[in-house]
C-alpha atoms as a PDB file:
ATOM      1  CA  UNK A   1      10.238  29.171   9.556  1.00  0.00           C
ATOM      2  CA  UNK A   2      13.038  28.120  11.730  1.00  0.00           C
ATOM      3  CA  UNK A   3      14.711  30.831  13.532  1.00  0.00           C
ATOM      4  CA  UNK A   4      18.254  31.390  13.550  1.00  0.00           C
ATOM      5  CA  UNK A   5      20.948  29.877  16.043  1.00  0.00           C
ATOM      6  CA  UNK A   6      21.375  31.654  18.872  1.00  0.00           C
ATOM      7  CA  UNK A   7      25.119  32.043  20.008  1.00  0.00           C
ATOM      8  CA  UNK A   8      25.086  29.635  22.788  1.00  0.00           C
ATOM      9  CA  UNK A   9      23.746  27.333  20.022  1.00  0.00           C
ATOM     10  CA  UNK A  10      26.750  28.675  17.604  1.00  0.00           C
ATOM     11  CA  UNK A  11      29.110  27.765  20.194  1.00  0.00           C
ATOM     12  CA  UNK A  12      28.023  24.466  21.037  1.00  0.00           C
ATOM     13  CA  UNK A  13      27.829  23.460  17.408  1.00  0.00           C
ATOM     14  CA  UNK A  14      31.637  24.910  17.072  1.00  0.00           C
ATOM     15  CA  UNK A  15      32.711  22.877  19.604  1.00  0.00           C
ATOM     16  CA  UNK A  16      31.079  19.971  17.806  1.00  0.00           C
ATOM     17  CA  UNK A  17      32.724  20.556  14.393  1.00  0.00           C
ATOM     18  CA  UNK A  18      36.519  20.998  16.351  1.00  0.00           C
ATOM     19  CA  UNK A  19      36.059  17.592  18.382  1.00  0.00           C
ATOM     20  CA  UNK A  20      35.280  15.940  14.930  1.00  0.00           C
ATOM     21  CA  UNK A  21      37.888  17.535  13.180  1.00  0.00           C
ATOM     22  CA  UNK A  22      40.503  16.447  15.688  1.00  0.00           C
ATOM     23  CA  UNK A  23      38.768  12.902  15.747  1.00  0.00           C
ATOM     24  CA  UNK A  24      38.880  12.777  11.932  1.00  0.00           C
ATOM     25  CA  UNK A  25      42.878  14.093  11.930  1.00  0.00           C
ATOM     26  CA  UNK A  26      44.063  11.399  13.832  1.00  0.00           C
ATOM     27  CA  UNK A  27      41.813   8.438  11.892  1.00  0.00           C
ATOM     28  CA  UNK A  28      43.634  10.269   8.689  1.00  0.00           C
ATOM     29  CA  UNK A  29      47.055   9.973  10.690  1.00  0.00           C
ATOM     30  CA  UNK A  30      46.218   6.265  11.157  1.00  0.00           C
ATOM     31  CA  UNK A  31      45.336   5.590   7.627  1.00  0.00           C
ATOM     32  CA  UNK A  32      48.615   6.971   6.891  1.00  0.00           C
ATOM     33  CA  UNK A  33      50.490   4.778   9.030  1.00  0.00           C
ATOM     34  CA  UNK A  34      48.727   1.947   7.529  1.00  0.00           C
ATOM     35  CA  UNK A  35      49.617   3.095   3.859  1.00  0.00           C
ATOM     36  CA  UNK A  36      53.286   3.044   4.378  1.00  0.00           C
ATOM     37  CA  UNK A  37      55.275   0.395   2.795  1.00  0.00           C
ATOM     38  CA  UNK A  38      54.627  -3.395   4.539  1.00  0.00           C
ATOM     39  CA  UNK A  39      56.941  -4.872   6.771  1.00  0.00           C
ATOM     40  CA  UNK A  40      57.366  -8.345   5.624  1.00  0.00           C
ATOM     41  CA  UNK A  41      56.547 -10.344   8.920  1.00  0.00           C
ATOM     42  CA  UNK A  42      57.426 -14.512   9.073  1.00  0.00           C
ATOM     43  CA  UNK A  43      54.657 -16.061   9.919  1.00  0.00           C
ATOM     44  CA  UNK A  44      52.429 -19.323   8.458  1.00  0.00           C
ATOM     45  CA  UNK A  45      50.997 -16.648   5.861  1.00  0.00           C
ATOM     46  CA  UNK A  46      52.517 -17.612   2.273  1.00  0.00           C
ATOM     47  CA  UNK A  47      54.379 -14.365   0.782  1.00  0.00           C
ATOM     48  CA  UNK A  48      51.942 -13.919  -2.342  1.00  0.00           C
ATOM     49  CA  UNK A  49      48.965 -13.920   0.548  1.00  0.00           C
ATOM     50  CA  UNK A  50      50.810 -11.509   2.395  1.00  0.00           C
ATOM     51  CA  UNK A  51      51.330  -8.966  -0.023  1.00  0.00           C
ATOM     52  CA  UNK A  52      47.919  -9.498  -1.345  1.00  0.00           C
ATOM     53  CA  UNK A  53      46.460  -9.003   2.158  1.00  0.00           C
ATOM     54  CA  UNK A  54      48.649  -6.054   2.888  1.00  0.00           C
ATOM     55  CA  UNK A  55      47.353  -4.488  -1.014  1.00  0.00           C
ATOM     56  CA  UNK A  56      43.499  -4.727  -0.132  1.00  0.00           C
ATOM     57  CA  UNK A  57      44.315  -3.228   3.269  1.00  0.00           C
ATOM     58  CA  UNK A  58      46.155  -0.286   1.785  1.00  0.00           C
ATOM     59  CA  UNK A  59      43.291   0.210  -0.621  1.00  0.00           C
ATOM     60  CA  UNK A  60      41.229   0.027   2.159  1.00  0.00           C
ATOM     61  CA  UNK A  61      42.938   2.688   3.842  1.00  0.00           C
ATOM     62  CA  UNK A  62      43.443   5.085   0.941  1.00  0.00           C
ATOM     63  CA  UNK A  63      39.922   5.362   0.331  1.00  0.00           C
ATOM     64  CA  UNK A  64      38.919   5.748   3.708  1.00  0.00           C
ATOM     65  CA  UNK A  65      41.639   8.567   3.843  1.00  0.00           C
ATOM     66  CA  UNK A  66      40.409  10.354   0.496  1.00  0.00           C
ATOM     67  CA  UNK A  67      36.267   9.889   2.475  1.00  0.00           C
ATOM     68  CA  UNK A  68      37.844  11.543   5.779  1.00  0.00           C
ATOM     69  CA  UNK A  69      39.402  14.560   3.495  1.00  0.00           C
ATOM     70  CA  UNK A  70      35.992  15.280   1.802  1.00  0.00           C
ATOM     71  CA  UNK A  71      34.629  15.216   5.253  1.00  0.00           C
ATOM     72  CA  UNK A  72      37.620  17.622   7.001  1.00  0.00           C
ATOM     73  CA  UNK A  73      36.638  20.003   4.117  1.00  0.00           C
ATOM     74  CA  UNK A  74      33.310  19.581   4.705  1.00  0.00           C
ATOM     75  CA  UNK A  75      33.925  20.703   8.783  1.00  0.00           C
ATOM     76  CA  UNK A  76      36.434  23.561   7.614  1.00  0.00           C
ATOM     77  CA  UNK A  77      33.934  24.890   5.329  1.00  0.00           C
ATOM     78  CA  UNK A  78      31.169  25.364   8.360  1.00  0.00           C
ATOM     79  CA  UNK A  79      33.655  26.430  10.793  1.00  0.00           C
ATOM     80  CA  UNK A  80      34.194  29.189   7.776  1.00  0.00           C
ATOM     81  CA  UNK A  81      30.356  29.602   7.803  1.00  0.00           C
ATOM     82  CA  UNK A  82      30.606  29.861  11.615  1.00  0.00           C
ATOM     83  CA  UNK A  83      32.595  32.802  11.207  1.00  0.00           C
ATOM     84  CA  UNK A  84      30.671  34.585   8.719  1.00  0.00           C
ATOM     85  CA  UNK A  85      27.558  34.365  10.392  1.00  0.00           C
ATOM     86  CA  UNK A  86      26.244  32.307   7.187  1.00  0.00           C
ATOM     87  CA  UNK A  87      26.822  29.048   9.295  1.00  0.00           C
ATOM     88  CA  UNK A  88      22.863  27.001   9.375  1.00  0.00           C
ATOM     89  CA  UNK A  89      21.550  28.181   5.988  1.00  0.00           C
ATOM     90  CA  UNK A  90      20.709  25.368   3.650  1.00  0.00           C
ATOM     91  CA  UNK A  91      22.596  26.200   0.463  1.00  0.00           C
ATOM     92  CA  UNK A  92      20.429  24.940  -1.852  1.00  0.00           C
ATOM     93  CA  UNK A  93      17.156  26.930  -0.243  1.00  0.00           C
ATOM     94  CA  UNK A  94      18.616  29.815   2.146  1.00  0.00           C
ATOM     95  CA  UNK A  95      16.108  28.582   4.814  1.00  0.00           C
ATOM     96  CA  UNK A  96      17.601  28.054   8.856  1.00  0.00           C
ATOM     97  CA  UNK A  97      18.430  24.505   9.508  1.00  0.00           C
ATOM     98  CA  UNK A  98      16.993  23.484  12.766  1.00  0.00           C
ATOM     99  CA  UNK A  99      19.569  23.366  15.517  1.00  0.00           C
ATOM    100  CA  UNK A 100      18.494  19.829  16.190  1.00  0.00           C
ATOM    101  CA  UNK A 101      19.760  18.798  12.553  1.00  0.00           C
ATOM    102  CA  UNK A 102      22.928  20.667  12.941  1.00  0.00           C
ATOM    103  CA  UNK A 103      23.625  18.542  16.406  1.00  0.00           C
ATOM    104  CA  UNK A 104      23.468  15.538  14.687  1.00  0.00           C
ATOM    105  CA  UNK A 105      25.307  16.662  11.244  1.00  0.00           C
ATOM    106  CA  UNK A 106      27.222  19.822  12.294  1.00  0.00           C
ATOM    107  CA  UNK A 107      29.007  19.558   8.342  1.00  0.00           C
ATOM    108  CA  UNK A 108      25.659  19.988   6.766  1.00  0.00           C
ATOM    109  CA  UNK A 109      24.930  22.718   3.905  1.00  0.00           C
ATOM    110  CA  UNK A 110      21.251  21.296   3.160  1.00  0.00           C
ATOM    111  CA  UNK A 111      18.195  21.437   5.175  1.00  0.00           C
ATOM    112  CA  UNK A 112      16.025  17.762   5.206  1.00  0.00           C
ATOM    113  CA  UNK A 113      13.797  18.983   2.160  1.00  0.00           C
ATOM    114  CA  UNK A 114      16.859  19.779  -0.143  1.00  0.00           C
ATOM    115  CA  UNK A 115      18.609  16.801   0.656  1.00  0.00           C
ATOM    116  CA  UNK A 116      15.545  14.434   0.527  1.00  0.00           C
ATOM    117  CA  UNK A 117      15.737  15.911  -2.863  1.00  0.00           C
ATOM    118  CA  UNK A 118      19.482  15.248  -3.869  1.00  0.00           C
ATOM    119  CA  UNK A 119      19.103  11.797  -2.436  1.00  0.00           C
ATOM    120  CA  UNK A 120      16.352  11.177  -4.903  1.00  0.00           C
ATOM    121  CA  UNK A 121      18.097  12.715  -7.450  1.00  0.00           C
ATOM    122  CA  UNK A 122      20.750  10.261  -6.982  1.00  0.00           C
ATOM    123  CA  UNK A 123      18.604   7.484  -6.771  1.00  0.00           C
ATOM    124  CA  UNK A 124      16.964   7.934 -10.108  1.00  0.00           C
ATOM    125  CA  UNK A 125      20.200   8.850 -11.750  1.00  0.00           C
ATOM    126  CA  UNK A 126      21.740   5.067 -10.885  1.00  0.00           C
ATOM    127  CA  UNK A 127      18.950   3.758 -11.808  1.00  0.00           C
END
């Protein structure tokens, strides 16, 4: 079994979760900006292309800015964990997700074995 996080290990993970946060606020502030209303530019670009290049870019940018919400709520729910002491539990199982796992995907509720599972879950579900 894979034993708990130590606090230095908390911590570190904490500070991980925070630096993406900010990192993920400020792509969503960005997509923002790119969502407001076009500013019609002269240029060699035809009107119709214009509009129709600024449209796919706003769609672009609203569904990277609805992917970067589910992932802030994602990082708000494990700093909530963090503070609870629940923080490193697989949901699915209850087992301790190795530290090294959490480095890499600090938002993570699923330990590799559950979400090998999902994944092929998923998989046979499109299929």
């Amino acid at each position: 079994m894979t034993p708990k996080l130590t606090p230095a290990q908390r911590a570190e993970l904490k500070e991980l979760l925070l630096e993406r946060r900010r990192d993920l606020q400020a792509q969503m502030a960005q997509n923002r900006e790119n969502l407001a209303p076009a500013v019609n530019h002269a240029g060699s670009v035809s009107q119709d292309e214009s509009a129709r290049l600024s449209n796919q870019t706003r769609e672009v940018d609203a569904t990277l800015t609805a992917l970067d919400a589910a992932d802030l709520a994602r990082i708000d729910r494990a700093l909530e964990l963090i503070e609870t002491g629940e923080y490193g539990e697989c949901e699915e199982c209850g087992c301790n997700i190795p530290f090294e796992r959490l480095k890499v995907e600090p938002m993570t509720q699923h330990c590799v074995q559950c979400k090998s599972r999902w994944e092929q879950k998923q998989r046979a579900a499109r299929a």
